[in-house]
N, C-alpha and C. Protein backbone atom coordinates (compact mmCIF):
# COMPACT_ATOMS: atom_id res chain seq x y z
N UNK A 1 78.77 113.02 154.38
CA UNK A 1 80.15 112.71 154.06
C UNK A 1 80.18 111.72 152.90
N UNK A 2 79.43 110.49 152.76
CA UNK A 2 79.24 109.95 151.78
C UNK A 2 79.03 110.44 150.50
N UNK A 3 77.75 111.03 150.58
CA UNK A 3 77.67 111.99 149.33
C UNK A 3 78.74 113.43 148.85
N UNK A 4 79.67 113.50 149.77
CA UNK A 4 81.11 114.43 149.12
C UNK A 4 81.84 113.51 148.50
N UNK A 5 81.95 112.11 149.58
CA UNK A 5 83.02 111.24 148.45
C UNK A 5 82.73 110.86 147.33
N UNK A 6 81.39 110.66 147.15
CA UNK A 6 80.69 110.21 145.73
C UNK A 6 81.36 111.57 144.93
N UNK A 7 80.63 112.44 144.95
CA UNK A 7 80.69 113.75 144.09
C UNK A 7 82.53 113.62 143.65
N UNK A 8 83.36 113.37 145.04
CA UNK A 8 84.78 113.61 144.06
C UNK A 8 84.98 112.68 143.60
N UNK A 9 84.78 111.70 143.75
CA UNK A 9 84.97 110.59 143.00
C UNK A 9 84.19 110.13 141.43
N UNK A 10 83.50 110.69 141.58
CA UNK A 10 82.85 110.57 140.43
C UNK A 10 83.08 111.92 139.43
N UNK A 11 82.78 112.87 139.58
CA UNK A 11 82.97 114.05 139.43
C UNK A 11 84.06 113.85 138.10
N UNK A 12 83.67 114.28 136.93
CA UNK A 12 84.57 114.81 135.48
C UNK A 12 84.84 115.99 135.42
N UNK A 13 84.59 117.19 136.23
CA UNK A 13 85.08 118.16 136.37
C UNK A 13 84.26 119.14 137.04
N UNK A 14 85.43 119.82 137.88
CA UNK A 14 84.81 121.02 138.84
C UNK A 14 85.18 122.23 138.76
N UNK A 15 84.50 123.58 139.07
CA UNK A 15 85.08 124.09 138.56
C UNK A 15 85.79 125.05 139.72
N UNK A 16 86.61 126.04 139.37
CA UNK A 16 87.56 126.40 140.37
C UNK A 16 87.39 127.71 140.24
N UNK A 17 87.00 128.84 141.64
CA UNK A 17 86.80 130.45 142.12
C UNK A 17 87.34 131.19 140.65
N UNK A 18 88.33 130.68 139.53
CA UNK A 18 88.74 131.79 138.49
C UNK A 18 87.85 131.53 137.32
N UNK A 19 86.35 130.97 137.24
CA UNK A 19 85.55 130.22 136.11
C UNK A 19 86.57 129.42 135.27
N UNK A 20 87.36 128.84 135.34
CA UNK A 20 87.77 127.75 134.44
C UNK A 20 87.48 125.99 134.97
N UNK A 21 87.49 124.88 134.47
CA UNK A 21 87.18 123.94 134.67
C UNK A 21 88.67 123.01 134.91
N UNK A 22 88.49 122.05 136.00
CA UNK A 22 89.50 121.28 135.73
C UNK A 22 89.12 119.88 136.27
N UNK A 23 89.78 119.19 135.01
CA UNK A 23 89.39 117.68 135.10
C UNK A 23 90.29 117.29 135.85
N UNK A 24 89.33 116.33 136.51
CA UNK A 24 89.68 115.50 137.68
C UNK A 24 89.92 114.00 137.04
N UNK A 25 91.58 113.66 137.97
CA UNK A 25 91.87 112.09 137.74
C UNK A 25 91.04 111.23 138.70
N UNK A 26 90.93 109.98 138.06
CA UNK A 26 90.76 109.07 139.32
C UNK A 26 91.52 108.94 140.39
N UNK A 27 91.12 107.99 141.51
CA UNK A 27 91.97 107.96 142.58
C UNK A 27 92.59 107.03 142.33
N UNK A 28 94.47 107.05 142.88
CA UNK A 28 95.23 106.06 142.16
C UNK A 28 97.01 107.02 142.97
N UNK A 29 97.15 105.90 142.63
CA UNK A 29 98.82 106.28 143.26
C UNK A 29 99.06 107.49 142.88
N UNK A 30 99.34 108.35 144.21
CA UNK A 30 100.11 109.64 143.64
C UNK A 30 100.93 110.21 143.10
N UNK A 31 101.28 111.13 142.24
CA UNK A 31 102.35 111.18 141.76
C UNK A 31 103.40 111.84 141.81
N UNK A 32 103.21 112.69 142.84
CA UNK A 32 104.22 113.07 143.58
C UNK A 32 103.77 114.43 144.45
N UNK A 33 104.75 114.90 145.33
CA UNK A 33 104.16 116.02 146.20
C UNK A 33 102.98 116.87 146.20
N UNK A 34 102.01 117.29 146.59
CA UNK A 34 101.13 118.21 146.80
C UNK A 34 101.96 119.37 147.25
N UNK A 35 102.20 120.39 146.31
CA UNK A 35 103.12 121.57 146.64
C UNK A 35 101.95 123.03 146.49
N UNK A 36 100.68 122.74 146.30
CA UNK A 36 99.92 123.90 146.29
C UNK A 36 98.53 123.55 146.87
N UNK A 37 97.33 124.03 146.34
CA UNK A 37 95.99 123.77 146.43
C UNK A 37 94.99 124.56 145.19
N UNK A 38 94.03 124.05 145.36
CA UNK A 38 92.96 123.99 144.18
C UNK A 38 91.79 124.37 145.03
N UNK A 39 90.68 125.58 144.89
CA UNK A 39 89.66 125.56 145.35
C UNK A 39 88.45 124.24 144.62
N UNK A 40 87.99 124.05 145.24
CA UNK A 40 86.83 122.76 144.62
C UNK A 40 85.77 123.03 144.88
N UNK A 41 84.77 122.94 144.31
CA UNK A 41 83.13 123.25 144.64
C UNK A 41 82.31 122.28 144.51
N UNK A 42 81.91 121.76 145.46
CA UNK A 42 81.30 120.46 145.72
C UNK A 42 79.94 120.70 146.32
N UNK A 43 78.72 120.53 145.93
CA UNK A 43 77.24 120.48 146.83
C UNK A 43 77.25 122.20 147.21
N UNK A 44 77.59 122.72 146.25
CA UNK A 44 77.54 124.74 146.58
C UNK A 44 78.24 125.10 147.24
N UNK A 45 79.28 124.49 148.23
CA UNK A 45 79.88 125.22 148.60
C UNK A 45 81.76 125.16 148.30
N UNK A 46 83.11 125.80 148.47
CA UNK A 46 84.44 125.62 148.14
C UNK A 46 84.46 125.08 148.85
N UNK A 47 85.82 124.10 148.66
CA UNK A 47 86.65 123.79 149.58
C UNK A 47 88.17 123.84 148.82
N UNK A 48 88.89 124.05 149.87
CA UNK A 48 90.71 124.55 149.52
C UNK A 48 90.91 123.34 149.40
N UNK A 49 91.86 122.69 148.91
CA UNK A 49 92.32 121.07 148.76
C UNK A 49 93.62 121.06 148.22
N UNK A 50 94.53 120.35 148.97
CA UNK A 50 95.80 120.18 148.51
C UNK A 50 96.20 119.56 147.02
N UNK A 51 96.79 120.12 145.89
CA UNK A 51 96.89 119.49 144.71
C UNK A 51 98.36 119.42 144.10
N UNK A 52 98.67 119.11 143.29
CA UNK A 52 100.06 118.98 142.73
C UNK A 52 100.88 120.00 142.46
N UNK A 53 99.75 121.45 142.26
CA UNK A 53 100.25 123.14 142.41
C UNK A 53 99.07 123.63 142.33
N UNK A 54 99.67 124.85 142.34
CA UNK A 54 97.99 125.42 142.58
C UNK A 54 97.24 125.59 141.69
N UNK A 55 96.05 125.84 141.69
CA UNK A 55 94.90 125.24 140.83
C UNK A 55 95.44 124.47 139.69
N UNK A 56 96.21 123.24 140.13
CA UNK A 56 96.20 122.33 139.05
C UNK A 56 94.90 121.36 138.96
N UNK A 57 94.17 121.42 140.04
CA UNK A 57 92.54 120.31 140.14
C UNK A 57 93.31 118.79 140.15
N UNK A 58 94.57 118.71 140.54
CA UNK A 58 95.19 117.43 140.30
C UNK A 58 95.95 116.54 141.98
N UNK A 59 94.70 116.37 142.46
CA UNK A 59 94.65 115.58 143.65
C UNK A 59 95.25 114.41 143.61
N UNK A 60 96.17 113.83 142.65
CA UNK A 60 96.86 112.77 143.33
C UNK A 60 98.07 113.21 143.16
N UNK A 61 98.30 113.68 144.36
CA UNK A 61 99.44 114.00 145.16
C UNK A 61 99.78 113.48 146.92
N UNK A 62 100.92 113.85 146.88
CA UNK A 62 101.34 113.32 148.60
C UNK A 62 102.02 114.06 149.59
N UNK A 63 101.44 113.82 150.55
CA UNK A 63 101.94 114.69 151.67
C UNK A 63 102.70 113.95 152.78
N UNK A 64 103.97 113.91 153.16
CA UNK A 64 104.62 112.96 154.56
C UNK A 64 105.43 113.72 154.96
N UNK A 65 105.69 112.70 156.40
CA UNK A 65 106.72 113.86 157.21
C UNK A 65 108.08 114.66 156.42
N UNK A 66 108.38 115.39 156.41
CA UNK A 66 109.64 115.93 156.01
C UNK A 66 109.30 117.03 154.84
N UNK A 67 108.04 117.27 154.10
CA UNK A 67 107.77 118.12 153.38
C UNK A 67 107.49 119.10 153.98
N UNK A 68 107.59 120.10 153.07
CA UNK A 68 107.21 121.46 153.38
C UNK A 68 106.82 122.64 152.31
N UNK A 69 105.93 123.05 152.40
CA UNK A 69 105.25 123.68 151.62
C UNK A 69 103.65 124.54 151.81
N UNK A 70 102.92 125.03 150.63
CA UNK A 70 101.79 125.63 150.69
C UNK A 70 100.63 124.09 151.21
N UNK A 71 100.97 123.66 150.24
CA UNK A 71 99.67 122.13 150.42
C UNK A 71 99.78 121.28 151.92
N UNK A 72 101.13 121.87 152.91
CA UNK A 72 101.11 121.07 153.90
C UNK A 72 100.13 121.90 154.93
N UNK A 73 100.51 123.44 154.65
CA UNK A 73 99.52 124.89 155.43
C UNK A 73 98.37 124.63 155.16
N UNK A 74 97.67 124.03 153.48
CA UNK A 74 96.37 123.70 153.37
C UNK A 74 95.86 122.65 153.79
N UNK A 75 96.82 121.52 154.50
CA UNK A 75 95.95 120.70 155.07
C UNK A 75 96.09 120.69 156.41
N UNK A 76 97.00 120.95 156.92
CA UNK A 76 97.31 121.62 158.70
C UNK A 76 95.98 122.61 159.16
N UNK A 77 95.69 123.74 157.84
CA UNK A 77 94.69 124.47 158.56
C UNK A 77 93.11 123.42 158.51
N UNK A 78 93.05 123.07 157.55
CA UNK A 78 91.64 121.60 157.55
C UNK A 78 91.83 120.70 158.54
N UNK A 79 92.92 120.17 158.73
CA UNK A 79 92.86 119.26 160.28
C UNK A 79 92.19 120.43 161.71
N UNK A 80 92.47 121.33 161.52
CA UNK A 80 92.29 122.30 162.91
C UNK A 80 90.97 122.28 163.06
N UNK A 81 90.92 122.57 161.86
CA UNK A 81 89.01 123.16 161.47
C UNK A 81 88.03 121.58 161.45
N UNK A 82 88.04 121.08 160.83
CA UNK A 82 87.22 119.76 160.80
C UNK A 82 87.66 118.81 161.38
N UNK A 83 89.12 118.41 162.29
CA UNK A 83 89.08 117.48 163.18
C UNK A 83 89.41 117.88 164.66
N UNK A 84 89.46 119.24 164.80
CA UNK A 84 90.24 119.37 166.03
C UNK A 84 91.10 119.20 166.44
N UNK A 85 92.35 119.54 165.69
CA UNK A 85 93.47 119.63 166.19
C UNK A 85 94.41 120.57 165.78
N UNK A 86 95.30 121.07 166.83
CA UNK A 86 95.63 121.98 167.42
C UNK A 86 97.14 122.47 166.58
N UNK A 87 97.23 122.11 165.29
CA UNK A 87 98.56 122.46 164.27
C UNK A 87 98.82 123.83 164.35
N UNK A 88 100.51 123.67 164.32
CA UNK A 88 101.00 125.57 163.99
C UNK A 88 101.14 125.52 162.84
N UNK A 89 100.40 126.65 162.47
CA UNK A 89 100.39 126.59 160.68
C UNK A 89 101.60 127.12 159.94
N UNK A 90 102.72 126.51 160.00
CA UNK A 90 103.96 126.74 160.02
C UNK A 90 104.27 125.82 158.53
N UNK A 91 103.44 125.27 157.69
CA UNK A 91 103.74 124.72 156.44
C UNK A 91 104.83 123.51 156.74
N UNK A 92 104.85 122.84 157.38
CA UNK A 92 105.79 121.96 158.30
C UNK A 92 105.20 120.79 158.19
N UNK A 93 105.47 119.79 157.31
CA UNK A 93 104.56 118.47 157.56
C UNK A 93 105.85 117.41 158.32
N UNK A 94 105.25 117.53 160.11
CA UNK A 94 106.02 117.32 161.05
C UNK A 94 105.86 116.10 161.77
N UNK A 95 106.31 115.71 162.92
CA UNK A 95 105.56 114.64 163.58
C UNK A 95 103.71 115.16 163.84
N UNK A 96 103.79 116.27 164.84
CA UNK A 96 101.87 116.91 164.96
C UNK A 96 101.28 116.20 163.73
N UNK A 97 101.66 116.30 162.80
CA UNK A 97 100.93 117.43 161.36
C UNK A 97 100.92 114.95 161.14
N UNK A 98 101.80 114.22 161.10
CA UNK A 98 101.59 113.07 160.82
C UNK A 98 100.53 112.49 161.91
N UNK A 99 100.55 112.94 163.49
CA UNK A 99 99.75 112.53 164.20
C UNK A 99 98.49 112.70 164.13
N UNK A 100 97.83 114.51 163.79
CA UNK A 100 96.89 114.92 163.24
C UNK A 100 96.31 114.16 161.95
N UNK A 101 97.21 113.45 160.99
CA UNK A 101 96.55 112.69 159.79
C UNK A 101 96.13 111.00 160.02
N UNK A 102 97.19 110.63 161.09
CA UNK A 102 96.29 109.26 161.37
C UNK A 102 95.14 109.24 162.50
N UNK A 103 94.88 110.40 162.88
CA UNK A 103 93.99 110.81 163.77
C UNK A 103 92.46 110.59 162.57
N UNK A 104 92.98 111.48 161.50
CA UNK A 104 91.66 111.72 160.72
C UNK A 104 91.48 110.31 160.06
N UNK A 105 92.78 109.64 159.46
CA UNK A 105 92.73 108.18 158.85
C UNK A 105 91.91 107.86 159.84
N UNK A 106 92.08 107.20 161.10
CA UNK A 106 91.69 106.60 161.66
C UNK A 106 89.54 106.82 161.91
N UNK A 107 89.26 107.69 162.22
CA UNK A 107 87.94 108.31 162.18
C UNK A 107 87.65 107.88 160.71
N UNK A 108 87.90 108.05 159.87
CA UNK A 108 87.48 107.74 158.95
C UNK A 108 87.50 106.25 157.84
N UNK A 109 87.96 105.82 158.79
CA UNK A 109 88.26 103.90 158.61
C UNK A 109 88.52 103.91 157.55
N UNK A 110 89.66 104.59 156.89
CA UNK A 110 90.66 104.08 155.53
C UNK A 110 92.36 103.70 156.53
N UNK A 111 93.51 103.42 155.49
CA UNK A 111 94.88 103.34 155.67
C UNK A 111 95.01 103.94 156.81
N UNK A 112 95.46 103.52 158.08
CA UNK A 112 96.23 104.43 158.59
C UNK A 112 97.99 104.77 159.02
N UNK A 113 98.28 105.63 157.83
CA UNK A 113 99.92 105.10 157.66
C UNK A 113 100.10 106.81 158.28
N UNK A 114 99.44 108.05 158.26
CA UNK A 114 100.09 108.84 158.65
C UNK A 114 100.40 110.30 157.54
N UNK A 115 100.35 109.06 155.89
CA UNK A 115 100.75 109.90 155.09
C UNK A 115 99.08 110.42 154.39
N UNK A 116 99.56 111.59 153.84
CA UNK A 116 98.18 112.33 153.12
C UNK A 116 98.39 112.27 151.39
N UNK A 117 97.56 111.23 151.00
CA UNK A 117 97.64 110.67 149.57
C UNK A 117 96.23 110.96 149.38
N UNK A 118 96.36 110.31 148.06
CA UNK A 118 94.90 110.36 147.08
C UNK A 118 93.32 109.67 148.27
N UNK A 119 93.72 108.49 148.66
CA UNK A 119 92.63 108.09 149.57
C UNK A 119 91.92 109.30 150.51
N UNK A 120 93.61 109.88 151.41
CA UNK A 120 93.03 110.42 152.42
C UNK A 120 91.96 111.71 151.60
N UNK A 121 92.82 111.84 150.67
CA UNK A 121 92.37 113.59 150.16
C UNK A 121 90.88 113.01 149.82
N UNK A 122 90.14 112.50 149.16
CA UNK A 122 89.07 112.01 148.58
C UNK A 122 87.95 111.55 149.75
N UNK A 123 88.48 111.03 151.14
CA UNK A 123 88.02 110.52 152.28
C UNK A 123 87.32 112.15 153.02
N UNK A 124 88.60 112.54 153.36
CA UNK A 124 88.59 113.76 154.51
C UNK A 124 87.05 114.72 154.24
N UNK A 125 86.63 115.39 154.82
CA UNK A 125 85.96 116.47 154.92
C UNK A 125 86.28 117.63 155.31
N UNK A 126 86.24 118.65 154.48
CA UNK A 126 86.86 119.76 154.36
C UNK A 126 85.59 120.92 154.51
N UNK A 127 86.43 121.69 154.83
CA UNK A 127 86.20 123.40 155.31
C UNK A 127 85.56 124.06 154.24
N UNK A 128 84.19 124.29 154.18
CA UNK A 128 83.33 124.95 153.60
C UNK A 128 83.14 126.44 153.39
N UNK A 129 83.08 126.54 152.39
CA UNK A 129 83.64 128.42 152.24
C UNK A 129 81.94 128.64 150.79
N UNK A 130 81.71 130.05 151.37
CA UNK A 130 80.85 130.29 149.99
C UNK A 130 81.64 131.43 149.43
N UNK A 131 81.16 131.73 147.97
CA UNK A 131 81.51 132.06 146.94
C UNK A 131 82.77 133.74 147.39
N UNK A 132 82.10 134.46 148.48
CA UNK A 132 82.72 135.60 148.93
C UNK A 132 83.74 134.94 150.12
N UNK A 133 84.33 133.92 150.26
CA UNK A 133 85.25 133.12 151.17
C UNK A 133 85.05 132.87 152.97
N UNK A 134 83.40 133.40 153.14
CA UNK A 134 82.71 133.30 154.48
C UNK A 134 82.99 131.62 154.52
N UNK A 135 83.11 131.06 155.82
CA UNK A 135 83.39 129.97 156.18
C UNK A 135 81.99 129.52 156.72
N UNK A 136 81.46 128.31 156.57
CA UNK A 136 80.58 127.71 156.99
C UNK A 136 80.62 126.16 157.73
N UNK A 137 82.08 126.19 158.15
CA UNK A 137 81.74 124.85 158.98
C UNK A 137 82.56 123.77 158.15
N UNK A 138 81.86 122.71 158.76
CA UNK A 138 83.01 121.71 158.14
C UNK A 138 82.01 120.84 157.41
């Protein structure tokens, strides 16, 4: 887990399932909603990740109760899968869907406010996919 946060954090660019590249910001106040996702390829394998739209590669974005959208379905289905919990993937970022995120804050000893920002996104561990979209775990 350490060595994923290094890689995004450090990381000048990754590249994304359509061969194009996209540069990555630092981590830093978001700038507004996560309304899509970005595949990311980190240590060989994807991961789906909530971003500002889709394949924008632009992770500082935010997720809290009352949104709704694709990026709330992409992180509802990653809570199921890598923390165990039990979300309707209903694109609904709800009370569950806030309980499910200070669940993961919490395990992972950053903020725990509930909301899904730049920290959490950069923290979390995500759902491993290879190149033909076979899933490998978390």
């Amino acid at each position: 887990m350490r060595l994923k946060r290094a890689l995004a954090a450090t990381a000048a660019a990754v590249l994304i399932p359509l061969g194009g590249a996209v540069t990555m910001a630092s981590p830093a106040a978001a700038t507004g909603p996560c309304s899509g996702s970005t595949w990311f390829n980190y240590g060989g394998y994807w991961h789906r990740i909530p971003t500002t739209t889709d394949n924008s590669g632009n992770r500082q974005c935010h997720l809290q109760q009352g949104l709704v959208g694709g990026g709330v379905g992409e992180l509802q289905r990653n809570l199921n899968r890598c923390y165990n919990q039990s979300l309707a993937l209903d694109n609904n970022y709800g009370p569950k869907t806030t309980q499910a995120v200070r669940y993961a804050q919490d395990r992972l000893n950053i903020t725990v406010d509930g909301v899904f920002g730049p920290q959490t996104s950069y923290a979390m561990v995500w759902a491993k996919f290879d190149s033909a979209g076979k899933y490998y775990g978390c």
